[in-house]
Protein backbone atom coordinates (compact mmCIF):
# COMPACT_ATOMS: atom_id res chain seq x y z
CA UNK A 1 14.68 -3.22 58.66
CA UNK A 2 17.26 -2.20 61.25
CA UNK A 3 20.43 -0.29 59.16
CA UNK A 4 22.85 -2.32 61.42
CA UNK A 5 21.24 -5.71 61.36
CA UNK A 6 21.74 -5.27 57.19
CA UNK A 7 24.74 -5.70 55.93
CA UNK A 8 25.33 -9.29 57.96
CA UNK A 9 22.41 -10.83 56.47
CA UNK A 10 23.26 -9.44 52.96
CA UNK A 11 26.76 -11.18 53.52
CA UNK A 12 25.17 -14.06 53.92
CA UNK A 13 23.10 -14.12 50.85
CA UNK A 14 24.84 -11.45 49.12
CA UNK A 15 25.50 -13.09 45.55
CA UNK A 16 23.58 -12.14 42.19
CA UNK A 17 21.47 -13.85 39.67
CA UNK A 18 21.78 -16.15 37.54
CA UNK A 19 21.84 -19.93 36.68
CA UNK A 20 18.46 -21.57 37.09
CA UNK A 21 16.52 -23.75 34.34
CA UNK A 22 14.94 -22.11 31.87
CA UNK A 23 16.97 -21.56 28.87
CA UNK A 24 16.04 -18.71 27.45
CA UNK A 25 16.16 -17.49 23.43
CA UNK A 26 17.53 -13.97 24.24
CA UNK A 27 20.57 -15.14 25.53
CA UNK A 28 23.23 -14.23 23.37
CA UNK A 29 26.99 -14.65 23.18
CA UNK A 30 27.94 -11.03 23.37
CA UNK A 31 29.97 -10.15 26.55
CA UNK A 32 33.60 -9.74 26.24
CA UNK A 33 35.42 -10.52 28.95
CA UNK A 34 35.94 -6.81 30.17
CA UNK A 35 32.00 -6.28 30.25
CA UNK A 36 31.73 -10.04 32.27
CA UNK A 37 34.14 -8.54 34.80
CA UNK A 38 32.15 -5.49 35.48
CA UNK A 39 28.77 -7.55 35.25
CA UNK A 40 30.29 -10.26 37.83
CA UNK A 41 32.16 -7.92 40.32
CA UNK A 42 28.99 -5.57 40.53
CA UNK A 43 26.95 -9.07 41.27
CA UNK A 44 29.01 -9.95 43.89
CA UNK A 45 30.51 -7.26 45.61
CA UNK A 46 27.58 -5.09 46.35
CA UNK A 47 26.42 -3.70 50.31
CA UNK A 48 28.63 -6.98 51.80
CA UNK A 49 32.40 -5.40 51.21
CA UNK A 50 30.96 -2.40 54.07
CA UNK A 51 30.62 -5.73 56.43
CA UNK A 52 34.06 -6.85 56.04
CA UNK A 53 35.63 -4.67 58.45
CA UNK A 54 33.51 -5.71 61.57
CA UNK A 55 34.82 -9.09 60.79
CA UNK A 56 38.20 -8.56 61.67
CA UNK A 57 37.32 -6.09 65.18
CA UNK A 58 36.17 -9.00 67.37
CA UNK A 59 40.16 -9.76 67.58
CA UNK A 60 41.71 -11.27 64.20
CA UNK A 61 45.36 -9.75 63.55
CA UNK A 62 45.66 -8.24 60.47
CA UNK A 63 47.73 -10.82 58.26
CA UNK A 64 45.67 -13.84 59.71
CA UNK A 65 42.54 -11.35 57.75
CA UNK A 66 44.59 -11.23 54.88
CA UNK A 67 44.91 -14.93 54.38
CA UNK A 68 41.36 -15.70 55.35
CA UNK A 69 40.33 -13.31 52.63
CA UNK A 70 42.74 -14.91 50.07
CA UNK A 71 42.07 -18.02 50.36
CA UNK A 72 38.50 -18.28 50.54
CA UNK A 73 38.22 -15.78 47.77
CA UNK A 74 40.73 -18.32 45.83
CA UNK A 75 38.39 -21.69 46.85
CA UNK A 76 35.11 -19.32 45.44
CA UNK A 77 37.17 -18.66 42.29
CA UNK A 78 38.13 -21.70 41.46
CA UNK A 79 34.42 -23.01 42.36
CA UNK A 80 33.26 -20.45 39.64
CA UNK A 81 35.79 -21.61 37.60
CA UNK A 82 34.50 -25.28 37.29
CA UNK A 83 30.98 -24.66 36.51
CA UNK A 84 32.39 -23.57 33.49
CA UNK A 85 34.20 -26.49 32.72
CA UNK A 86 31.26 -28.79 33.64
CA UNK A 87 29.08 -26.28 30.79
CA UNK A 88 31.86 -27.04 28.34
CA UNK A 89 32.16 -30.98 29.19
CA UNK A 90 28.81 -31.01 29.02
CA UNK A 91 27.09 -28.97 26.19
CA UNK A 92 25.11 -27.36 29.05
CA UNK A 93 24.51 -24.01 29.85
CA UNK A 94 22.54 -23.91 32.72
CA UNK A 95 22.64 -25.26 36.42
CA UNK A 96 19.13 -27.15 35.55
CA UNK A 97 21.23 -29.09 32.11
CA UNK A 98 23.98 -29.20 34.40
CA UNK A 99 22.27 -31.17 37.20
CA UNK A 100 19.99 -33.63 35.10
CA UNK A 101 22.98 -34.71 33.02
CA UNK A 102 25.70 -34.89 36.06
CA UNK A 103 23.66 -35.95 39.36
CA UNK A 104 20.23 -36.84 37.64
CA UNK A 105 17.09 -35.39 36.44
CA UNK A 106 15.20 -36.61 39.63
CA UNK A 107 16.74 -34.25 41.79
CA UNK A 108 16.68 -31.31 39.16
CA UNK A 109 14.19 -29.62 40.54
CA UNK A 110 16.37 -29.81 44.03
CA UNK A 111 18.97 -26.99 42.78
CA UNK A 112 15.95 -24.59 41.14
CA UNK A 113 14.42 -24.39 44.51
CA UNK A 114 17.94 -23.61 46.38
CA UNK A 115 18.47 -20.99 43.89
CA UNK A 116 15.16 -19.37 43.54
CA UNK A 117 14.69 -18.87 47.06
CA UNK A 118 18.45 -17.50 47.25
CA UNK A 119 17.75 -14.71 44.98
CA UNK A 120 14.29 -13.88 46.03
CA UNK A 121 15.96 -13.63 49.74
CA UNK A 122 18.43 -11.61 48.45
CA UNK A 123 16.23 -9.41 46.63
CA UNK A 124 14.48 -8.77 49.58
CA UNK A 125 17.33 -8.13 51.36
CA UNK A 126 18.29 -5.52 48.54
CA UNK A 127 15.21 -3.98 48.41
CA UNK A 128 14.75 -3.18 51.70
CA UNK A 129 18.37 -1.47 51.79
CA UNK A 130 17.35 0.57 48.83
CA UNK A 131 14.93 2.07 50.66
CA UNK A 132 16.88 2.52 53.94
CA UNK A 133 19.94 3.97 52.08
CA UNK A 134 18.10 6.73 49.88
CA UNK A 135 15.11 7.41 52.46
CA UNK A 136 17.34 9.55 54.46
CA UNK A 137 19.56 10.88 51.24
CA UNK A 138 16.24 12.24 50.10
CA UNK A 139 15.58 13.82 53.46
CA UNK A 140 19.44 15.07 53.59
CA UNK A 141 18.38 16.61 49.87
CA UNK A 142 15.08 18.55 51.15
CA UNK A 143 12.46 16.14 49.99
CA UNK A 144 8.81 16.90 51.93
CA UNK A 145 8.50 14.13 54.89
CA UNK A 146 4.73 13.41 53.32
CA UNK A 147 6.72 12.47 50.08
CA UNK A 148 9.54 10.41 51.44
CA UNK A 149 8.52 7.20 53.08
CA UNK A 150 10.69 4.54 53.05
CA UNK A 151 7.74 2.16 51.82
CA UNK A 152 6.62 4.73 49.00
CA UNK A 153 9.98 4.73 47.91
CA UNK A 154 10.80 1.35 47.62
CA UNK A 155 7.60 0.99 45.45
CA UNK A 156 8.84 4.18 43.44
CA UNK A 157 12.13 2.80 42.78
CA UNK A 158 10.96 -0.51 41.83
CA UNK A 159 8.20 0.72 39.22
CA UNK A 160 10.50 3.17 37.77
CA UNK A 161 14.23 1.75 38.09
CA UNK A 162 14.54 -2.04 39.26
CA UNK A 163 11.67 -2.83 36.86
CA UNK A 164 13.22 -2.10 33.21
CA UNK A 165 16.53 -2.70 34.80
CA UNK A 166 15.04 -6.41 35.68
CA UNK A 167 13.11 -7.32 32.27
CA UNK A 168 16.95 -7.20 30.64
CA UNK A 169 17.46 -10.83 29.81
CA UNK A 170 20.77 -10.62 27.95
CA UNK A 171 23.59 -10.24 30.62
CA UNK A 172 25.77 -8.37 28.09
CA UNK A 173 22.92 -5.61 27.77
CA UNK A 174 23.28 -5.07 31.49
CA UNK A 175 27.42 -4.12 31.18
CA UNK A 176 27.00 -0.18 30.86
CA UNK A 177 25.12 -0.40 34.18
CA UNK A 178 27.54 -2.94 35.97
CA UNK A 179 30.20 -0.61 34.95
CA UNK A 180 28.55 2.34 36.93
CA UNK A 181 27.87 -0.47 39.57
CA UNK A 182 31.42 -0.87 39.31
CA UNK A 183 32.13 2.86 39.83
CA UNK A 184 30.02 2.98 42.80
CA UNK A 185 31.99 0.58 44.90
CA UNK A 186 35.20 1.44 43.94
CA UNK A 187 34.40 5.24 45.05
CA UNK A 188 34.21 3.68 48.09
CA UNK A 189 36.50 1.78 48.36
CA UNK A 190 38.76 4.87 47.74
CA UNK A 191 36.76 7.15 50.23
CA UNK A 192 37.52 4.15 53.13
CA UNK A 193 41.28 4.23 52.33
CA UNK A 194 41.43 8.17 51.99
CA UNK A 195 39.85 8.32 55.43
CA UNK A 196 42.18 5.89 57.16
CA UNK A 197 45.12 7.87 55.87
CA UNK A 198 44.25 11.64 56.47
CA UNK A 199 43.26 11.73 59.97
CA UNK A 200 40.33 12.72 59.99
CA UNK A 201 39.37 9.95 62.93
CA UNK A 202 42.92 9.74 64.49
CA UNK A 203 42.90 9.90 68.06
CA UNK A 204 43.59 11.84 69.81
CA UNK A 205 42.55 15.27 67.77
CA UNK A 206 40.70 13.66 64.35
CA UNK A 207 38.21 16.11 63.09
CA UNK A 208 35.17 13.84 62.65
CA UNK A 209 36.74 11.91 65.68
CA UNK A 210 33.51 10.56 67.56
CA UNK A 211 32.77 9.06 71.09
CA UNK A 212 34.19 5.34 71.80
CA UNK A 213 37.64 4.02 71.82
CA UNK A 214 39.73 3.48 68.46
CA UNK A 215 41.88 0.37 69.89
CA UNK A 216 45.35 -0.28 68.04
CA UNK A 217 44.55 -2.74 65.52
CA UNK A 218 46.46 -6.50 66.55
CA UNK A 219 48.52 -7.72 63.72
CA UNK A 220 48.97 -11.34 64.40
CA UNK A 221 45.90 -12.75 66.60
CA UNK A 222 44.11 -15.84 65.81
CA UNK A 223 41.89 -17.50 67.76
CA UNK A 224 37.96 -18.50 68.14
CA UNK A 225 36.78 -14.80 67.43
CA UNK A 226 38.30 -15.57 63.94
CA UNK A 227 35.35 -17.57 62.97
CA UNK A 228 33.37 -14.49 62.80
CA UNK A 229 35.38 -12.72 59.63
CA UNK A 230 35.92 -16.90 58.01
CA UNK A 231 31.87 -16.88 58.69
CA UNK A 232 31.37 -13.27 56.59
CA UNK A 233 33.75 -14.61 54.06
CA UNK A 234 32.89 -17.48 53.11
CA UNK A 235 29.95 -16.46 51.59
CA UNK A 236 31.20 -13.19 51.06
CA UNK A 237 32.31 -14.21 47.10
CA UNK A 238 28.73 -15.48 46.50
CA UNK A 239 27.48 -15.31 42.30
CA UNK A 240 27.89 -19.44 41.71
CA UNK A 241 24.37 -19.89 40.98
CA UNK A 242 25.01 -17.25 37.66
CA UNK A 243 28.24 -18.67 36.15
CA UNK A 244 25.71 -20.78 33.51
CA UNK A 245 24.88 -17.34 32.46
CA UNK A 246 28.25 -15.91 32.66
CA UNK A 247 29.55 -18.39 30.80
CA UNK A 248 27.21 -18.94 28.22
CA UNK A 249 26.52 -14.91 27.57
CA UNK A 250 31.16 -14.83 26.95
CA UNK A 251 31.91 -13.91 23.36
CA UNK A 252 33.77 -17.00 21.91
CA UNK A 253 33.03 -18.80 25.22
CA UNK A 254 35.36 -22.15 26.31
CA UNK A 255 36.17 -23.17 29.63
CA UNK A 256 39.98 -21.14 29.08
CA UNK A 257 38.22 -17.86 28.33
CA UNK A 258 35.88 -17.91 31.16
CA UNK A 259 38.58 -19.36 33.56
CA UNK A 260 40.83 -16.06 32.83
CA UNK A 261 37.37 -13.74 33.07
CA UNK A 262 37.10 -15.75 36.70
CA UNK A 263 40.33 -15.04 37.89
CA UNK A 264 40.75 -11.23 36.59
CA UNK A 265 37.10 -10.61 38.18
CA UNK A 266 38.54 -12.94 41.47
CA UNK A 267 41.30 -11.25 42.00
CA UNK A 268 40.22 -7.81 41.39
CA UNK A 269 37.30 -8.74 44.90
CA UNK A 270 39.91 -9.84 47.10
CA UNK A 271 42.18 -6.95 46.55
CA UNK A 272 38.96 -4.31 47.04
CA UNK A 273 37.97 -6.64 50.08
CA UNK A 274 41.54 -6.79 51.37
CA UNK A 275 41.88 -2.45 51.04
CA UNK A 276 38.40 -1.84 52.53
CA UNK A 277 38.66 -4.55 55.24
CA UNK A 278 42.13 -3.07 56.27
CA UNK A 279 41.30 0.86 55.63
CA UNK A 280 37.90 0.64 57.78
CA UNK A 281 40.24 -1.81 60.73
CA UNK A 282 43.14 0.89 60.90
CA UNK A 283 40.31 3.92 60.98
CA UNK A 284 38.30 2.65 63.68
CA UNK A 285 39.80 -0.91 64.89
CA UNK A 286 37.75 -3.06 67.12
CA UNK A 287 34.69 0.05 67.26
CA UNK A 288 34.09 -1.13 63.76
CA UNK A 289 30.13 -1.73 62.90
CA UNK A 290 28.46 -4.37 60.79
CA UNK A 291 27.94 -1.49 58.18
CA UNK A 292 31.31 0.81 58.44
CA UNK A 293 29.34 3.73 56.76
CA UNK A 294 27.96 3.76 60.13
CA UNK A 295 31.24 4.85 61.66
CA UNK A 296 32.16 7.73 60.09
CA UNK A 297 30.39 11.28 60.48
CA UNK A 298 27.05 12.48 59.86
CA UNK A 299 28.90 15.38 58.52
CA UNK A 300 31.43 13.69 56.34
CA UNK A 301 30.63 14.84 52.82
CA UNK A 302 32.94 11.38 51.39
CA UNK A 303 31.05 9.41 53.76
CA UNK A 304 27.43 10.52 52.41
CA UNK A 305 28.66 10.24 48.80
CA UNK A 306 29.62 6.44 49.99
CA UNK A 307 25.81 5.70 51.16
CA UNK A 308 24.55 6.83 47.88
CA UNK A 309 27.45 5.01 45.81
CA UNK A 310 26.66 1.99 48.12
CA UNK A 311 22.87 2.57 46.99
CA UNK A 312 23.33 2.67 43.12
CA UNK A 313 25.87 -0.21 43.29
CA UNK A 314 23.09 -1.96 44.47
CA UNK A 315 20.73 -0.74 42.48
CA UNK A 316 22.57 -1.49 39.50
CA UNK A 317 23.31 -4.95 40.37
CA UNK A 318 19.63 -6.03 41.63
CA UNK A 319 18.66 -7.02 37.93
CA UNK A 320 20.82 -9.59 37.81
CA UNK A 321 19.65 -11.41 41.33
CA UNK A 322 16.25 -10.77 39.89
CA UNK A 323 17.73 -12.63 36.50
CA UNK A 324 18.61 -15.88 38.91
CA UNK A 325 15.08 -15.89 40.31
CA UNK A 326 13.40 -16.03 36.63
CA UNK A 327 15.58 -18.49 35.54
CA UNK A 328 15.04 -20.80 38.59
CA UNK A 329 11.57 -20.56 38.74
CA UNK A 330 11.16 -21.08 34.57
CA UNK A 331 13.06 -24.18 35.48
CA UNK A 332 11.38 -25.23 38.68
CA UNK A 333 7.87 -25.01 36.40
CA UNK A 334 8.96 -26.66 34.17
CA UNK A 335 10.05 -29.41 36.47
CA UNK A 336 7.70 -30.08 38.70
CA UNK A 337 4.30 -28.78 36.42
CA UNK A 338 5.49 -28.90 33.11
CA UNK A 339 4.49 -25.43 32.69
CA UNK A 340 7.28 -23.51 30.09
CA UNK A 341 7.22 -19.68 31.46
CA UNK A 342 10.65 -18.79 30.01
CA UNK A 343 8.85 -17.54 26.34
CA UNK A 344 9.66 -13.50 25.47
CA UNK A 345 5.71 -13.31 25.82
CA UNK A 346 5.54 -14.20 29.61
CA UNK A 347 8.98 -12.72 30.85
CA UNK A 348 6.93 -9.50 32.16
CA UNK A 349 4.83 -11.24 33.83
CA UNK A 350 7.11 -13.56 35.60
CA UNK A 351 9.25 -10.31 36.63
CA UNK A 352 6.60 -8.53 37.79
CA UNK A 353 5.12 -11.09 39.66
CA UNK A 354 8.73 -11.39 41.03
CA UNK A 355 8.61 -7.99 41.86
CA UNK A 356 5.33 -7.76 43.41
CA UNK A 357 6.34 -10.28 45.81
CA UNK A 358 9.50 -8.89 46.53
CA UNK A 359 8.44 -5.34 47.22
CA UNK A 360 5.54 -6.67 49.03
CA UNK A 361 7.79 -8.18 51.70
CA UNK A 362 10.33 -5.19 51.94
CA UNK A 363 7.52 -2.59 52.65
CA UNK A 364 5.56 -4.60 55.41
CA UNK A 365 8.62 -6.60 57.32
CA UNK A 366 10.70 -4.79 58.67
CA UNK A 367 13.01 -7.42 59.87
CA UNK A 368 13.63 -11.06 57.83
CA UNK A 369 18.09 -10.85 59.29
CA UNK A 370 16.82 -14.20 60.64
CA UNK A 371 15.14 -16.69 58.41
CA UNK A 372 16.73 -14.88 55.43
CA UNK A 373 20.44 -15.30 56.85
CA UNK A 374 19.70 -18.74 58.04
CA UNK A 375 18.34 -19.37 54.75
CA UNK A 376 21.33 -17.64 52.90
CA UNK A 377 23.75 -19.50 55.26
CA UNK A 378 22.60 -23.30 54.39
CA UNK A 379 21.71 -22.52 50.54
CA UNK A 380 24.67 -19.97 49.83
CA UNK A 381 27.23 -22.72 51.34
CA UNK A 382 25.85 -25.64 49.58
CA UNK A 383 25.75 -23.33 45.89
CA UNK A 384 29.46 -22.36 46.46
CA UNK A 385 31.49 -25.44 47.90
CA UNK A 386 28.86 -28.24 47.36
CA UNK A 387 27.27 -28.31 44.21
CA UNK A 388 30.09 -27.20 41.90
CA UNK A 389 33.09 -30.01 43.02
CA UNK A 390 29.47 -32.17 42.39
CA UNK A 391 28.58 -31.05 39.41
CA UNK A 392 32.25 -31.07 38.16
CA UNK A 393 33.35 -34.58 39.21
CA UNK A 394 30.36 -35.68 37.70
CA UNK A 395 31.28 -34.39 34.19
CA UNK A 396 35.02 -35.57 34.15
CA UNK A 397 33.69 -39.03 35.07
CA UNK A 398 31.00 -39.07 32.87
CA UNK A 399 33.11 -37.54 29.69
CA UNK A 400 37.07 -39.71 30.57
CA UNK A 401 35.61 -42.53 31.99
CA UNK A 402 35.93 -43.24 36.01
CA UNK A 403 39.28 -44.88 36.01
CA UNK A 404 40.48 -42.11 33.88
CA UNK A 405 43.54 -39.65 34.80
CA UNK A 406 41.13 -36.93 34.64
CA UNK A 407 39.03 -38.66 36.21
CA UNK A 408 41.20 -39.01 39.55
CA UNK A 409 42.20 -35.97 39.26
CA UNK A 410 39.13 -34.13 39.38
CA UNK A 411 37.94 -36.12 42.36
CA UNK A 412 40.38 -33.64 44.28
CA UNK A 413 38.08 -31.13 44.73
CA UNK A 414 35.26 -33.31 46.20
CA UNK A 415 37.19 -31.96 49.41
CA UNK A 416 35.03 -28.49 49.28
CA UNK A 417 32.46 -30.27 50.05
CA UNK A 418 32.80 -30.81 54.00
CA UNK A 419 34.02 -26.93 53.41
CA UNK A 420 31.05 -26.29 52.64
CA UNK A 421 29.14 -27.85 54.98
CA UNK A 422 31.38 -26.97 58.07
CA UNK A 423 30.68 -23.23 56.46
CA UNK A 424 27.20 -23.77 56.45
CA UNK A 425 27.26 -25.45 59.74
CA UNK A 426 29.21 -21.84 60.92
CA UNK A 427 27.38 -19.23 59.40
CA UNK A 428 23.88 -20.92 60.77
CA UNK A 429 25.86 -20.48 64.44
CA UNK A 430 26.95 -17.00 64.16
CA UNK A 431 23.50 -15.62 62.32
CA UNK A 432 21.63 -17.37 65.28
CA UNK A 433 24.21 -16.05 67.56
CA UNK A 434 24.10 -12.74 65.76
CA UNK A 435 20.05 -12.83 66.42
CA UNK A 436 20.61 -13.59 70.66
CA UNK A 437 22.79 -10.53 70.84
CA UNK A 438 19.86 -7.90 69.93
């Protein structure tokens, strides 16, 4: 897998796991709404925040970036936000319950499929950059070449690491290692703002200053280049298919709890997107790469410590895409062959088979950006800004009545969903687009 074909394709299916059918008996009512934070911004921050800058370098003036990133990070919020009201109008507690009660149980097996083959994507996706991002940190740390193969290493960390990270069923078991997730990206998020204030890359005399022209960043340009930073974003806030889980693994969970753990955890993304989208701009302006770790100096010490925070960030939040992948396919079993796989008994099994599969695909292709962003494009879209005004809409009507105030009211946000589609519709064009170009 090529490093700087990555990070795009991650965007695009970046979110984490969660949400499918099967309900499963672990599940417990633990988290508090601290511990949900850290689990939820480790899920969806992970490799995609190193994209952001890139976004803005094809020519998007700096406060036109700024509101792109608010707002779309306020529509995925408030998206989040109503799956948890549906769970609460409902009784239900995951996207399967969800669907059969709201849309139909016809269909059910409709948004199992979208989200299993979401988080298998993105655990390829994941997988693969494990093994890209700590190949050469092993190399950099005097591991034998006969030793250090990115393939053997992938299978190492998976038997060792992603594995009993990935048989964890309770979210609230996985908070210590969200919080270290946590840690990871905001160490670099601090190391991309400490670099674009110290001059280390300021022209003309920056001491890791490298070949190619920093351009002054533009602060006010808008135009069709834009579409390329609205196209990274808005999928950029991706972990919709895991608010079931989120929501039904809150301590004390109602739909005003999970609504504030939403916004704290919403609002703490856009302001580390906003920082390392501006810090890696005003460092390297329209030079910037699809991966801005890219940019900076081989011999950068912060810079190396941001590859391996990058890695363990993602390390630490791969078992909960793993998590939406079970749960889907327990619920896609037991839809369309009646088969129940989400007992304690099989739950090995089912991971490692998930694993197996995974891995299998990491070690042997080294390139998926394609199919994988196409398919992370079309699903991730319809998971965000389709299914949830859907879903929610649904409820009200079905709990007030259809002539109801509620009722009306709700029927509001049945206008994300030709958002969605025209997002859909956009990040199909620029991955394709993206694909001409290598």
């Amino acid at each position: 897998m090529d490093k700087k074909d990555t990070p795009s394709v991650v965007l695009s299916i970046r979110g984490g796991g969660g949400g499918g059918g099967g309900k499963t008996k672990t599940t417990k009512k633990e988290s508090s709404i601290v511990s949900s934070v850290f689990n939820l911004v480790n899920n969806v921050a992970g490799a995609g925040i190193l994209t952001l800058a890139s976004g803005v370098a094809p020519g998007t003036g700096v406060i036109p970036a700024i509101i792109i990133c608010f707002t779309l990070g306020t529509l995925s919020g408030h998206c989040f936000s109503i799956i948890g009201d549906a769970c609460e109008l409902t009784g239900e507690s995951d996207f399967k319950g969800l669907w059969m009660k709201t849309i139909g149980p016809n269909s059910a097996y409709m948004v199992d499929t979208m989200i299993a083959i979401m988080c298998l994507s993105c655990s390829v996706i994941y997988s693969g950059i494990l093994g890209d991002v700590f190949t050469p940190l092993f190399k950099q740390a005097g591991f034998p070449d006969q030793w250090n193969g990115r393939s053997s290493n992938i299978i190492a960390i998976t038997i060792f690491l992603l594995l009993p990270l990935s048989l964890i069923k309770d979210l609230s078991k996985l908070a210590f290692t969200s919080l270290l997730g946590f840690s990871a990206i905001l160490y670099t998020v601090f190391f991309i703002i400490i670099r674009a204030f110290d001059g280390s890359y300021k022209l003309p005399a920056g001491k890791f200053l490298q070949d190619g022209l920093i351009t002054v960043p533009s602060m006010w340009n808008f135009d069709f280049t834009s579409l390329v930073l609205a196209s990274n974003l808005g999928l950029a806030y991706i972990a919709h298919y895991n608010a079931p889980n989120f929501y039904r693994s809150l301590k004390d969970t109602n739909s005003k709890r999970f609504r504030l753990m939403v916004n704290i955890t919403f609002i703490t993304l856009v302001t580390l997107y906003i920082a390392t989208m501006m810090a890696g701009y005003a460092t390297f302006g329209d030079i910037c790469q699809g991966n801005i770790l890219l940019n900076y100096h081989p011999n950068d010490i912060l810079s190396t410590f941001g590859r391996l925070a990058t890695g363990f960030s993602i390390l630490f939040g791969f078992p909960l895409v793993v998590c939406g992948a079970r749960e889907a396919i327990i619920g896609l079993t037991s839809s369309l062959a009646n088969v129940e796989l989400g007992s304690d008994k099989n739950n090995f099994f089912l991971v490692a088979g998930i694993l197996t599969f995974v891995t299998a695909i990491s070690c042997t292709v080294k390139d998926v950006s394609l199919v994988v962003g196409l398919t992370g494009a079309a699903l991730g879209s319809t998971i965000v800004y389709v299914c949830p005004p859907l879903i929610y809409t649904k409820a009200v009507t079905l709990i007030h009545g259809a002539d109801s105030t509620a009722s009306k009211r709700a029927q509001v946000n049945l206008a994300l969903v030709p958002f969605g589609l025209f997002i859909a519709v956009l990040g199909c064009f620029m991955t394709i687009k993206e694909a001409k170009l290598k």
